[in-house]
Protein backbone atom coordinates (compact mmCIF):
# COMPACT_ATOMS: atom_id res chain seq x y z
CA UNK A 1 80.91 90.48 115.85
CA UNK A 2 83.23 88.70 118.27
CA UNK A 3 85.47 90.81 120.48
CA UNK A 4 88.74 92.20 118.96
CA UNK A 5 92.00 89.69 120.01
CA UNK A 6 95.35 91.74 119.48
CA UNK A 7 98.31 90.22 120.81
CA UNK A 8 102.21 90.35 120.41
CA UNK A 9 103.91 87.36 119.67
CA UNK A 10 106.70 86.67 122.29
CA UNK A 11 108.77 83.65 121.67
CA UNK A 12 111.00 82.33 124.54
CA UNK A 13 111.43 79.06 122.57
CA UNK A 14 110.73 77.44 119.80
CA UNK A 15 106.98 76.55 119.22
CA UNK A 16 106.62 73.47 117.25
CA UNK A 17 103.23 73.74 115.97
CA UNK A 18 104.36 76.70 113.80
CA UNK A 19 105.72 76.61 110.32
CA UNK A 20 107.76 79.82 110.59
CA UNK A 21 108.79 82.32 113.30
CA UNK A 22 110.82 85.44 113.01
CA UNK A 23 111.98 86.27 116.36
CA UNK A 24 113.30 89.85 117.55
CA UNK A 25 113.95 90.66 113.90
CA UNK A 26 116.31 93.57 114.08
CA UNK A 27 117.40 95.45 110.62
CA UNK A 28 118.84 98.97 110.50
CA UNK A 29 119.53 101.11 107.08
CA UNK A 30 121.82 104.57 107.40
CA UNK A 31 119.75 106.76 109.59
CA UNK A 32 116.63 104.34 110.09
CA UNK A 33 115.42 101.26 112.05
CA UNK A 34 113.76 99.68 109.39
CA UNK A 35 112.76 96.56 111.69
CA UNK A 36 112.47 96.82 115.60
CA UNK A 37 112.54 93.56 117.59
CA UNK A 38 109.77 92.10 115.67
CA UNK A 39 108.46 88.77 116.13
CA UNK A 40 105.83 87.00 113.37
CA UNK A 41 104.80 83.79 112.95
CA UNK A 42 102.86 81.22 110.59
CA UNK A 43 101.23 78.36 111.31
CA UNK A 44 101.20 74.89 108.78
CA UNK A 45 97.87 75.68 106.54
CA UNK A 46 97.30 79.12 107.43
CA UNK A 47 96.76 82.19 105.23
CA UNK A 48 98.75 85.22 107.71
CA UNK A 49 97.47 89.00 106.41
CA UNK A 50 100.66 91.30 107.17
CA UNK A 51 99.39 94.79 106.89
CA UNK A 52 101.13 98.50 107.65
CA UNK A 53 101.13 101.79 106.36
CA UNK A 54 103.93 102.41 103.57
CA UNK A 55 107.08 102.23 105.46
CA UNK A 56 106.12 99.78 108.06
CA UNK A 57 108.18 97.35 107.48
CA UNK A 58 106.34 94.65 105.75
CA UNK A 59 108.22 94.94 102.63
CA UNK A 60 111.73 94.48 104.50
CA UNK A 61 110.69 91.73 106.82
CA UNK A 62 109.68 89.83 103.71
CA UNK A 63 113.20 90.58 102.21
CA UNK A 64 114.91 89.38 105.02
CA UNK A 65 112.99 86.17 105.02
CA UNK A 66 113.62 85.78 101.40
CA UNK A 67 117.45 86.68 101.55
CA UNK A 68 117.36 89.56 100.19
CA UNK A 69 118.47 91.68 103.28
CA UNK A 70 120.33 89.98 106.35
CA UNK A 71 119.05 91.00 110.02
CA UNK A 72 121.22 92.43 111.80
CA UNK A 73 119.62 90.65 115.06
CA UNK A 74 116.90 88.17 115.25
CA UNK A 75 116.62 84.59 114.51
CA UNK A 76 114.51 82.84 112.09
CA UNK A 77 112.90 79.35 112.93
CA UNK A 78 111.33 76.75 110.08
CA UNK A 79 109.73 73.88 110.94
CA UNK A 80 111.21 73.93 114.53
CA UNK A 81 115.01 74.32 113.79
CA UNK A 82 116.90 77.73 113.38
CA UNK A 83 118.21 78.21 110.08
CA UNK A 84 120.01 80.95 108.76
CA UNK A 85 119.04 82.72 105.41
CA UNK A 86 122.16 84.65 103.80
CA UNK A 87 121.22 84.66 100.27
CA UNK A 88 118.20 84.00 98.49
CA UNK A 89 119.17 80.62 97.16
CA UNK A 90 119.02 79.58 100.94
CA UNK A 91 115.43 80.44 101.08
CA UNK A 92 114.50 78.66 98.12
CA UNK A 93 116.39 76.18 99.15
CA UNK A 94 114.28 75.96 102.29
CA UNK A 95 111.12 76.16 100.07
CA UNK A 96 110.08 79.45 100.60
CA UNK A 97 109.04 81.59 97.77
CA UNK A 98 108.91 85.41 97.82
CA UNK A 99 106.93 86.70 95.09
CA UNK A 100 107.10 90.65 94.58
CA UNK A 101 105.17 93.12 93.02
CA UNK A 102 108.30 93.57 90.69
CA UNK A 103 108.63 89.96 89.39
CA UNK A 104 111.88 88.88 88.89
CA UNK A 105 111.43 86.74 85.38
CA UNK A 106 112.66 87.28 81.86
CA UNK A 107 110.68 88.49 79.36
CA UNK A 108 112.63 87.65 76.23
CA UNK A 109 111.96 83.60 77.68
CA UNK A 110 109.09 81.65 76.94
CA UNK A 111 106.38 81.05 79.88
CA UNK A 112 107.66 77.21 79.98
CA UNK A 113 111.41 78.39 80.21
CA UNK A 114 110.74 81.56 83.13
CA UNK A 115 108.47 78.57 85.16
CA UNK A 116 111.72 76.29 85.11
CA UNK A 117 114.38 78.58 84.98
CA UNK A 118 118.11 77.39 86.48
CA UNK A 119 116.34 73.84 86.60
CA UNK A 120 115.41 73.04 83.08
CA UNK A 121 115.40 69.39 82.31
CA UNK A 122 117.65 68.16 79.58
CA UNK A 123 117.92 64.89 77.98
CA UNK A 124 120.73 63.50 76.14
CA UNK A 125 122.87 66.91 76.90
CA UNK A 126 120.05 68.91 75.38
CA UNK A 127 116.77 70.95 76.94
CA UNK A 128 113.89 68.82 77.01
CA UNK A 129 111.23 71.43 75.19
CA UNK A 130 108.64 69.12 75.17
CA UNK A 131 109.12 67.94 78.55
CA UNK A 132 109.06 71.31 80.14
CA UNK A 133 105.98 72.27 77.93
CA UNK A 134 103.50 69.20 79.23
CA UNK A 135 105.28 70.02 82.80
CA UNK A 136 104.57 73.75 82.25
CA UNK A 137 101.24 73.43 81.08
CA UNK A 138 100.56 70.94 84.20
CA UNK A 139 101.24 73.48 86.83
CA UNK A 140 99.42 76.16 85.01
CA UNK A 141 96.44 73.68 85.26
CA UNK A 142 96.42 73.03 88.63
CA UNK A 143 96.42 77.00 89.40
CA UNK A 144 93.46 77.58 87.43
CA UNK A 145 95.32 79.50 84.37
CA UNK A 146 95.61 76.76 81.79
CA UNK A 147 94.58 79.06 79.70
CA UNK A 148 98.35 80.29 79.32
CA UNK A 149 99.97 79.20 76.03
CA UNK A 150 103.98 77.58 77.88
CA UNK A 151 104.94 78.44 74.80
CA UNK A 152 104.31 81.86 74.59
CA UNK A 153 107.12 84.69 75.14
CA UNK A 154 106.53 86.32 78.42
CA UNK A 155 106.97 89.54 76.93
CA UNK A 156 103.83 88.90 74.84
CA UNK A 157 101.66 88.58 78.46
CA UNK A 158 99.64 91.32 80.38
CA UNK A 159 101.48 92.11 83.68
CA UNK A 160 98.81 90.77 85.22
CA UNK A 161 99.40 87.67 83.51
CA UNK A 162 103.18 87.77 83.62
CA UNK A 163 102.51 87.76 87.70
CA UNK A 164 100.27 84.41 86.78
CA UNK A 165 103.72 82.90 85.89
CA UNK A 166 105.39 83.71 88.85
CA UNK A 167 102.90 82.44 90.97
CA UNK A 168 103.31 78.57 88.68
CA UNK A 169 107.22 79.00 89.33
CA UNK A 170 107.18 79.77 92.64
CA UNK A 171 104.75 76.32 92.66
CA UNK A 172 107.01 74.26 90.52
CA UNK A 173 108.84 73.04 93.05
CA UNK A 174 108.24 72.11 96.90
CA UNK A 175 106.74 74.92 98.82
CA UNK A 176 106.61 75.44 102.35
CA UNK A 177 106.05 79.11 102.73
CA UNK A 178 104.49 81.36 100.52
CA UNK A 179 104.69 85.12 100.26
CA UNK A 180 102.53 87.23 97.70
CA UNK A 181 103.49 90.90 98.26
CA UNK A 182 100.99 93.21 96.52
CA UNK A 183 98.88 91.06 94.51
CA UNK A 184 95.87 92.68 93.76
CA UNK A 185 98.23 95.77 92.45
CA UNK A 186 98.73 93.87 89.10
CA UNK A 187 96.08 90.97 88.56
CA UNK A 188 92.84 92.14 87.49
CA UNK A 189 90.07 91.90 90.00
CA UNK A 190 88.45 89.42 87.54
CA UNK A 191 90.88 86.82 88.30
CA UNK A 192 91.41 87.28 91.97
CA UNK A 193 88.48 84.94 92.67
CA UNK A 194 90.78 82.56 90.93
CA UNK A 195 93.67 83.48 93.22
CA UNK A 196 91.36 83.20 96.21
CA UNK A 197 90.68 79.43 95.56
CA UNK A 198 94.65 78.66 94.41
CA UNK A 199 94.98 80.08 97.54
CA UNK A 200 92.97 78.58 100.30
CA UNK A 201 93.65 74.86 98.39
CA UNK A 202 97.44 75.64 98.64
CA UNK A 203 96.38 76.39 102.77
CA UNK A 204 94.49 72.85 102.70
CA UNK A 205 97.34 71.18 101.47
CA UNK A 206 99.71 72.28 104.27
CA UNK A 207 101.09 75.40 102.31
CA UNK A 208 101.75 78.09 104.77
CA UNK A 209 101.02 81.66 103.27
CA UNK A 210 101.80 85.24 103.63
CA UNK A 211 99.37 87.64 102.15
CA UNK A 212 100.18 91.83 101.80
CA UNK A 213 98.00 93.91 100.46
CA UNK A 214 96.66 97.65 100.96
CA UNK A 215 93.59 96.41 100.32
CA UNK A 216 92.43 95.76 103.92
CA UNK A 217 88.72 93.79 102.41
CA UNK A 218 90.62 91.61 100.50
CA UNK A 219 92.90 90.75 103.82
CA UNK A 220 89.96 90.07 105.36
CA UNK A 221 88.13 88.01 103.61
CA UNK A 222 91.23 85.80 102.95
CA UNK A 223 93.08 85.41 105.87
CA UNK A 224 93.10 83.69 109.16
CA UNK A 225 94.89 85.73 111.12
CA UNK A 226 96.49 89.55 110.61
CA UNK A 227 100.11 90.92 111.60
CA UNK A 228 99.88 94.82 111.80
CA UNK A 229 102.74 96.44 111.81
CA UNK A 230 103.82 100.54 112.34
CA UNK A 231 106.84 102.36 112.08
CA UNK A 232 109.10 99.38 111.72
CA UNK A 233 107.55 97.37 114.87
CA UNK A 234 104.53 95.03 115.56
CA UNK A 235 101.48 96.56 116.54
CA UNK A 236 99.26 93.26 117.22
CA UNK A 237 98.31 90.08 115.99
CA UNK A 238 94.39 89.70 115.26
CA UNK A 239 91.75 87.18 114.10
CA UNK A 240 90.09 88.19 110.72
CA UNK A 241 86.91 87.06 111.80
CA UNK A 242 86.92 89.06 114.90
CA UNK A 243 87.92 92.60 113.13
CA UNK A 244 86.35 95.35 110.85
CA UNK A 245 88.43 97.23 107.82
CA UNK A 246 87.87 100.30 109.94
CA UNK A 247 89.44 99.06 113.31
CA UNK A 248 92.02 97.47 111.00
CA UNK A 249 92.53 100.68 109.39
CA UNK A 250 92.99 102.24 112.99
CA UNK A 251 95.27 100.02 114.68
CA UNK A 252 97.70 100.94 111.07
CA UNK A 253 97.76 104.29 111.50
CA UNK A 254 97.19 104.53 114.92
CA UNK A 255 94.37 107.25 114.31
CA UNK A 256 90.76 107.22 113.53
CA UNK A 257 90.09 107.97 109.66
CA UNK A 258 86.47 109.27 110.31
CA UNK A 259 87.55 111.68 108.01
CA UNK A 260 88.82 109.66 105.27
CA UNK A 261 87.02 111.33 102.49
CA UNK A 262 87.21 115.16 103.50
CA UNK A 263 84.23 117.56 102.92
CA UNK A 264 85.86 120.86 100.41
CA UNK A 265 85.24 124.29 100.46
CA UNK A 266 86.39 124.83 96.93
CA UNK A 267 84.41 125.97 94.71
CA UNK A 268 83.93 125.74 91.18
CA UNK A 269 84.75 128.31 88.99
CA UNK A 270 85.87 129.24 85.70
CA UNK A 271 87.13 126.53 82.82
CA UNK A 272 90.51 125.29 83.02
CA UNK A 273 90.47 122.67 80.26
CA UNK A 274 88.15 121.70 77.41
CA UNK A 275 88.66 118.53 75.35
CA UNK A 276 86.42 118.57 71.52
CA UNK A 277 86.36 115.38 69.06
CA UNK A 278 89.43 113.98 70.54
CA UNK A 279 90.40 111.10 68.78
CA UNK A 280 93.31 108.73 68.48
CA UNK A 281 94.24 105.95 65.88
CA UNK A 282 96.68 103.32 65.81
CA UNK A 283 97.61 102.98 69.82
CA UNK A 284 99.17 99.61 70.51
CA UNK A 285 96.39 99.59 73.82
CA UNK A 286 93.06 100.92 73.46
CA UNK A 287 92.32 104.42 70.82
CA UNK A 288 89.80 106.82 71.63
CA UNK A 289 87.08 108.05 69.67
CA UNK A 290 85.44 111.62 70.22
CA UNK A 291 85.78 112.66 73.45
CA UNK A 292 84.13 115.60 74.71
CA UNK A 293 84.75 117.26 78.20
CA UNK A 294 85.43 120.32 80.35
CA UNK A 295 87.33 120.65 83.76
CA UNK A 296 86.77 123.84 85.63
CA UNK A 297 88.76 125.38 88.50
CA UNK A 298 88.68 124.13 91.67
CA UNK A 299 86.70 120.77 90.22
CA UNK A 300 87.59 117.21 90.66
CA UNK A 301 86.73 115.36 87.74
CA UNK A 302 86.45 111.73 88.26
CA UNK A 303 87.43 109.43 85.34
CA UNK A 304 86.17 105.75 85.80
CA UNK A 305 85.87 102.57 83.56
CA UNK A 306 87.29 99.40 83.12
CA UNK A 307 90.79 97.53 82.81
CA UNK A 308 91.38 98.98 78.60
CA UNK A 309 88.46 101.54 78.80
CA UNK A 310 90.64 104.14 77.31
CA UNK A 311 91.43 105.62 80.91
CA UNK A 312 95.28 105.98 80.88
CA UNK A 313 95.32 106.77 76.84
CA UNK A 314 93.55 109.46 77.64
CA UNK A 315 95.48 111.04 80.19
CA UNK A 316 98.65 110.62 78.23
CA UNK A 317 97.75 112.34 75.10
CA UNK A 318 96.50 115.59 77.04
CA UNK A 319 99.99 115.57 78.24
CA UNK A 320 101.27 115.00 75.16
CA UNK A 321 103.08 111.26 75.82
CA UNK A 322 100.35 109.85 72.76
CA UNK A 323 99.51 110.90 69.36
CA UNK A 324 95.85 112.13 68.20
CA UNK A 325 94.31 112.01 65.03
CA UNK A 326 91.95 114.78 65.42
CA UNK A 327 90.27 117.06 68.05
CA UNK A 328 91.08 120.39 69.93
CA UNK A 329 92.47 121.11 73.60
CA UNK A 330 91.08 124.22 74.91
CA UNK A 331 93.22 125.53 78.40
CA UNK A 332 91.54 128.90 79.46
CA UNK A 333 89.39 129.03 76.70
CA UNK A 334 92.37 129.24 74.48
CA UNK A 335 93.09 126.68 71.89
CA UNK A 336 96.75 125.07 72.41
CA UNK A 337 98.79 122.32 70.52
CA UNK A 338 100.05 119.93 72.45
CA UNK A 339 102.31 117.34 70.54
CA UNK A 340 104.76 116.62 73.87
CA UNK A 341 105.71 116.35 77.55
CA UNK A 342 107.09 119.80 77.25
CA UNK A 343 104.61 121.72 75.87
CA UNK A 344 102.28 120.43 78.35
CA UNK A 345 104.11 121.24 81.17
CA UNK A 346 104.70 124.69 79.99
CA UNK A 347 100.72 124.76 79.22
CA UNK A 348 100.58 124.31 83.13
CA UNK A 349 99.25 120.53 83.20
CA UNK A 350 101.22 117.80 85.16
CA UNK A 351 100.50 113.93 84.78
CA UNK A 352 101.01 111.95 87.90
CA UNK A 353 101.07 108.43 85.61
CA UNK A 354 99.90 105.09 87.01
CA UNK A 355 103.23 103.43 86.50
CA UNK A 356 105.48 106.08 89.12
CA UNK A 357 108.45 103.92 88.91
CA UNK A 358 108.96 103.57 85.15
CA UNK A 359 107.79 106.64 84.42
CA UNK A 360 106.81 109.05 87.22
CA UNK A 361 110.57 108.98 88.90
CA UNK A 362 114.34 108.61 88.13
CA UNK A 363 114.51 105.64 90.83
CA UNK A 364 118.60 106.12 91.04
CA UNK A 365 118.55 109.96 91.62
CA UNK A 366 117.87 111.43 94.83
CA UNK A 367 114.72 112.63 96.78
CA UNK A 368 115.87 116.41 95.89
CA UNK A 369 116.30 115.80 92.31
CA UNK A 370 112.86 113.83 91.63
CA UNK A 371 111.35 117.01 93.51
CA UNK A 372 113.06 119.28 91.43
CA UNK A 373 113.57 118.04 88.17
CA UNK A 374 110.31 119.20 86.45
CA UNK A 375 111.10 122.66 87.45
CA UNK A 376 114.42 123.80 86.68
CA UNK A 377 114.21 127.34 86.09
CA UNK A 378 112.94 127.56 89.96
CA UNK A 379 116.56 126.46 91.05
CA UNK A 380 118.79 127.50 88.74
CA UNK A 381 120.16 130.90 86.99
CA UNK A 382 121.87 130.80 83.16
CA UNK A 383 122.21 127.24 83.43
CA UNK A 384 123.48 126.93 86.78
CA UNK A 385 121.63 124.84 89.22
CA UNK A 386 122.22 126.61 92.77
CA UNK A 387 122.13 123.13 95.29
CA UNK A 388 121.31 125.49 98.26
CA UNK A 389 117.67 126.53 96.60
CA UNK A 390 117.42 123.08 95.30
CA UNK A 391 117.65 121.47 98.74
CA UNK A 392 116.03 124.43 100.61
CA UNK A 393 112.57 123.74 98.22
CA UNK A 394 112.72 119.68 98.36
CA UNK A 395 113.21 120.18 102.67
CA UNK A 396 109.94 122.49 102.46
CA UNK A 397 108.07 119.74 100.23
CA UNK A 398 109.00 116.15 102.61
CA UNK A 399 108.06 118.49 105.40
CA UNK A 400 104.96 119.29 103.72
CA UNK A 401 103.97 115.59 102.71
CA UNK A 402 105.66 114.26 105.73
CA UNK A 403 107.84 112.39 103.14
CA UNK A 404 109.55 109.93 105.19
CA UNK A 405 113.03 109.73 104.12
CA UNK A 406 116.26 109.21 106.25
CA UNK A 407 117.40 112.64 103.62
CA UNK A 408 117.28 114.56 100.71
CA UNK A 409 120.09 112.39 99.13
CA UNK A 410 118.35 109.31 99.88
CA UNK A 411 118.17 107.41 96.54
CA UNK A 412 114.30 107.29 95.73
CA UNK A 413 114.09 103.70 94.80
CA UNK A 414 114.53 102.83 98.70
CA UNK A 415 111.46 104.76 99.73
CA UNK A 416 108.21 102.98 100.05
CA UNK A 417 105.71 103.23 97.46
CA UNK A 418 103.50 105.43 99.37
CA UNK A 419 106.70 107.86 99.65
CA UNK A 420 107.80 107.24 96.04
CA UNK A 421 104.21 108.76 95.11
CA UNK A 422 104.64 111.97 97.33
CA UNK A 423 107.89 112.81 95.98
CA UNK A 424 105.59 112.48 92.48
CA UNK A 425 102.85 114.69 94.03
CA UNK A 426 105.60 117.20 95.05
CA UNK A 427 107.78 117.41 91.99
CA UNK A 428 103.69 118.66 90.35
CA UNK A 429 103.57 120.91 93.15
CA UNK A 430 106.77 122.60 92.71
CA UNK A 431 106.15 123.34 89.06
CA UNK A 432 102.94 124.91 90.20
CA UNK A 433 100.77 123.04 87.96
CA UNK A 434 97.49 124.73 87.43
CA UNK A 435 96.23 121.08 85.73
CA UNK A 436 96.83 117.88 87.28
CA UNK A 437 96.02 114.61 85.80
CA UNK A 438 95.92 111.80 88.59
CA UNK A 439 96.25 108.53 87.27
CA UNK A 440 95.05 106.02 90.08
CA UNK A 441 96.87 108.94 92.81
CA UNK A 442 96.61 105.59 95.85
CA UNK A 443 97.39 102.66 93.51
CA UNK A 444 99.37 100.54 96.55
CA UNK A 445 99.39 103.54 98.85
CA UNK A 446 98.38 102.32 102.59
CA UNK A 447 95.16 103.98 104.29
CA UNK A 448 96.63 106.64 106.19
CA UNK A 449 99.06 108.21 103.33
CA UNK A 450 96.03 107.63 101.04
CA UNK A 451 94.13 110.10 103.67
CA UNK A 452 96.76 112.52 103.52
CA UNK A 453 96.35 112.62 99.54
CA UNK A 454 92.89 113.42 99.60
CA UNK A 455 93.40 116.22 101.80
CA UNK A 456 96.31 117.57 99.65
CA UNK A 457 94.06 117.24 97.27
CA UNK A 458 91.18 119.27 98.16
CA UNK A 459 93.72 121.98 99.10
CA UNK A 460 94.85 122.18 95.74
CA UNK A 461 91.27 122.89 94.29
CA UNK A 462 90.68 125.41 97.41
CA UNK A 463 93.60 127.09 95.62
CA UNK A 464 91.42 127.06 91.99
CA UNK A 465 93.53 123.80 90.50
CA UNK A 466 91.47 121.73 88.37
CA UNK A 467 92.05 117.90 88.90
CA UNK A 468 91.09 115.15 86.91
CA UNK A 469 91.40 111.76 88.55
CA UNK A 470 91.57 108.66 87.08
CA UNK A 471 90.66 105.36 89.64
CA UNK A 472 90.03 102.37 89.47
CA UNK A 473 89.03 102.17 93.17
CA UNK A 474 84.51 102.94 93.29
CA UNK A 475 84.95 104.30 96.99
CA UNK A 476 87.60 107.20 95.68
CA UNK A 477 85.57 107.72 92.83
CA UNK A 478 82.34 108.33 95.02
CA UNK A 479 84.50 109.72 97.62
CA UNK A 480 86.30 112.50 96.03
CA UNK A 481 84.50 113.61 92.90
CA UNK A 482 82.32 116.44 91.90
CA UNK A 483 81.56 114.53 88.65
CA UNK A 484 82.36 111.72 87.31
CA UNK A 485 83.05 110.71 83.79
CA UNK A 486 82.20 106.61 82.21
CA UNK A 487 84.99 105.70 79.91
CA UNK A 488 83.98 102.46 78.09
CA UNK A 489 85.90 101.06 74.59
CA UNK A 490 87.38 104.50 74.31
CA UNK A 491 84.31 106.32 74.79
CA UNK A 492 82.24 108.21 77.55
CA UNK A 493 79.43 106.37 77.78
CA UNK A 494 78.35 108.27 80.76
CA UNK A 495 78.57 111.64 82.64
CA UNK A 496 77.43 112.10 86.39
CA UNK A 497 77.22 114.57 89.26
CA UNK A 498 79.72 112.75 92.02
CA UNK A 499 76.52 113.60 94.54
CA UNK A 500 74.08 111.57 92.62
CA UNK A 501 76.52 108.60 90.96
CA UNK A 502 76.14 105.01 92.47
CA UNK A 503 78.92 102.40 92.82
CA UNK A 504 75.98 99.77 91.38
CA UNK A 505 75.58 102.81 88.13
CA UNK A 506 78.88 103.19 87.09
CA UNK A 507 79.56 99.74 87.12
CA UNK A 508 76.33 99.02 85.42
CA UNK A 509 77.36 101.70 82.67
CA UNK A 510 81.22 100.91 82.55
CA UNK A 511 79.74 97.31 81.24
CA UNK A 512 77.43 98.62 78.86
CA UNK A 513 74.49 97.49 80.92
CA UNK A 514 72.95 101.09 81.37
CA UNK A 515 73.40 103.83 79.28
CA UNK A 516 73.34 107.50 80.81
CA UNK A 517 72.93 110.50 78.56
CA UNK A 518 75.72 113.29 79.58
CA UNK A 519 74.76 116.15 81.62
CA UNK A 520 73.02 118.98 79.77
């Protein structure tokens, strides 16, 4: 492998041969420096990784080069001139196209109308439906997804599909810099190859294009060149081809993550939870059919299968979200109903969902409320919430997580992700949950907050909590399990010791290409 480059870009004038350059980017928010003096830069044709832990900055310098956010100092250069970027319609005006992991489209629209909206063609005074359909259905072509129906109501699309049509409207229209924040955190990894090619023929073509993702591989493998950034500043600027995920992952956090999957100490002990003949009808997603499992104390239980395996549906009926048809839920050896959110909670089970901003937090209350809210009787005395205790707990829990936050009042929709998901994990461990459910725990969490989960993880089951976690990720799976449960078409279709499961088996029975008889 070719020696490591790293270099900051320092700009004391304008550079021609570059598409785009962000120079000294200053932006501050009450109580933090969310950008420091940071200089990036794309070149005409080139596919730029930007990487950081959560709360890096990656997020915001995207924002301010979309509009979004104004620096405070800083200049931004395109295509050799200075320009300046108040709103977003400048940037689109400039052909640059920002798109989110929160798309910004309507879903009661059709695809055609969300691909052309605020520039739908008309004719004689009217909208030209059939013109924006063959128009529609062109771009969708040329992306590889012709597949999509124009016609179609967005609403009636996967989100991973939905993200598809963002992509073709961000395309519709000249292009000159491209941003795709979070991809691989909504389209299924069966159709990234597909984004891969859009991708490097929109690079041929001119097309310059930033590319964020978590997912250090799948920086690699598509980028030219990598912007790391820490803390709000820029770390270096590397060559893909000359760098490893794990020196990547070191020059993000600043540490080395030899010990990214922790050895425990816990061990495993009496049942916690017991699942007979559980079986759902009617869900709108994907039913299950007799399942059959037991989590023990001090156990992580692994739950892995495919995109509509039955993964999530599961989780949500043990904690009551979902309807069953038939079944029993054991806790302690104890039979217990569980028809609600409620009576799980007071069974001692807490669900960290997949989806933590639609349904794991109240984005518009504060830090000290999302920590708090599942566990009211621990603040509060014949109805009356005492703020003191309140704020005393939440302080002990972001100093426990190292939940960065400028303070307890901090509205939780402006932390990052990996943030947002602590102040999940700590709401759970304030309610003293003997039961946790993990729905994919590091879904868009960076590498060194995903370290710090697995740790407060394995001291949870040193303590005797049971965990069941649900990933989609093969390395946390192998990582982090003591067994590991195949969901397939709402069944287990296999059940392995963690030690003896293979990335190559559990895809193999996840497919229904092997079939694995459950441990006796």
């Amino acid at each position: 492998m070719a020696t490591q480059q790293v270099f900051s870009p320092e700009f004391s004038e304008t550079d021609k041969s570059l598409r785009l350059q962000m120079i000294e980017i200053v932006k501050d928010f009450p109580g933090v420096r969310a950008l420091d003096h940071v200089n990036f830069e794309v070149r005409p044709g080139e596919i730029m990784g930007l990487v950081g832990e959560n709360g890096a900055g990656k997020s915001t310098l995207m924002k301010v080069l979309s509009g979004a956010y104004q620096q405070d100092e800083g200049s931004i250069i395109l295509t050799g001139r200075e320009v300046d970027i108040s709103i977003p319609a400048d940037a689109l005006g400039l052909g640059i196209r920002v798109i989110y992991q929160e798309i910004d489209l309507v879903p009661a629209l059709s695809v055609k109308e969300n691909i052309f909206m605020g520039r739908m063609p008309t004719r004689r005074g009217l909208l030209d439906m059939q013109s924006m359909s063959q128009e529609a259905k062109r771009v969708l072509d040329e992306i590889g997804f012709g597949d999509i129906d124009p016609d179609i109501e967005l609403s009636k699309l996967s989100v991973a599909r939905q993200h598809i049509v963002a992509i073709a409207q961000a395309l519709s229209s000249p292009v000159q810099v491209l941003v795709l924040d979070e991809p691989s955190a909504v389209i299924p990894e069966k159709d990234m190859g597909a984004l891969y090619d859009l991708l490097r023929q929109l690079a041929k073509q001119g097309i310059s294009i930033v590319y964020i993702s978590h997912h250090l591989q799948e920086v690699l493998d598509i980028s030219h060149r990598i912007t790391v950034l820490k803390d709000g500043a820029l770390v270096g600027v590397v060559q893909a081809a000359d760098i490893d995920e794990r020196r990547l992952s070191n020059m993000m956090v600043g540490r080395d993550l030899e010990d990214y999957y922790p050895e425990r100490q816990a061990q495993i002990v009496d049942e916690a939870l017991r699942i007979e003949g559980l079986t759902s009808e009617g869900l709108i997603t994907q039913d299950i059919h007799d399942i059959n499992l037991t989590l023990h104390r001090g156990e992580i239980l692994g739950i892995y299968g495919l995109v509509g395996s039955g993964r999530t549906e599961l989780a949500k009926i043990l904690f009551g979200a979902l309807a069953f048809k038939s079944g029993h839920i054991f806790i302690e050896g104890q039979e217990v109903i569980i028809r609600s959110p409620r009576q799980a909670i007071a069974r001692g089970l807490g669900l960290l969902v997949e989806d933590r901003k639609d349904e794991g937090l109240v984005l518009e209350a504060t830090v000290s409320a999302n920590i708090t809210m599942a566990n009211y009787p621990g603040i509060s005395r014949s109805g009356w919430i005492f703020s003191g205790r309140e704020e005393k707990i939440a302080q002990e829990y972001v100093d426990r997580l190292r939940i960065k936050t400028p303070s307890l009042q901090t509205v939780t929709k402006s932390l990052s992700g990996g943030n947002q998901q602590k102040v999940v994990l700590a709401k759970w461990l304030f309610r003293q949950a003997k039961i946790l459910i993990f729905d994919e725990p590091t879904r868009g969490v960076d590498v060194g907050a995903k370290s710090e989960i697995y740790q407060l993880m394995n001291q949870l089951v040193a303590r005797g909590v049971a965990i069941m976690m649900i990933s989609s990720e093969l390395n946390e799976i192998l990582g982090m399990a003591d067994r590991v449960i195949v969901m397939r078409k709402g069944r287990i279709a296999g059940d392995i010791k963690g030690s003896q499961a293979t990335e190559e088996q559990l895809v193999s029975i996840a497919m229904g290409v092997e079939q694995h008889d459950p441990i006796k």
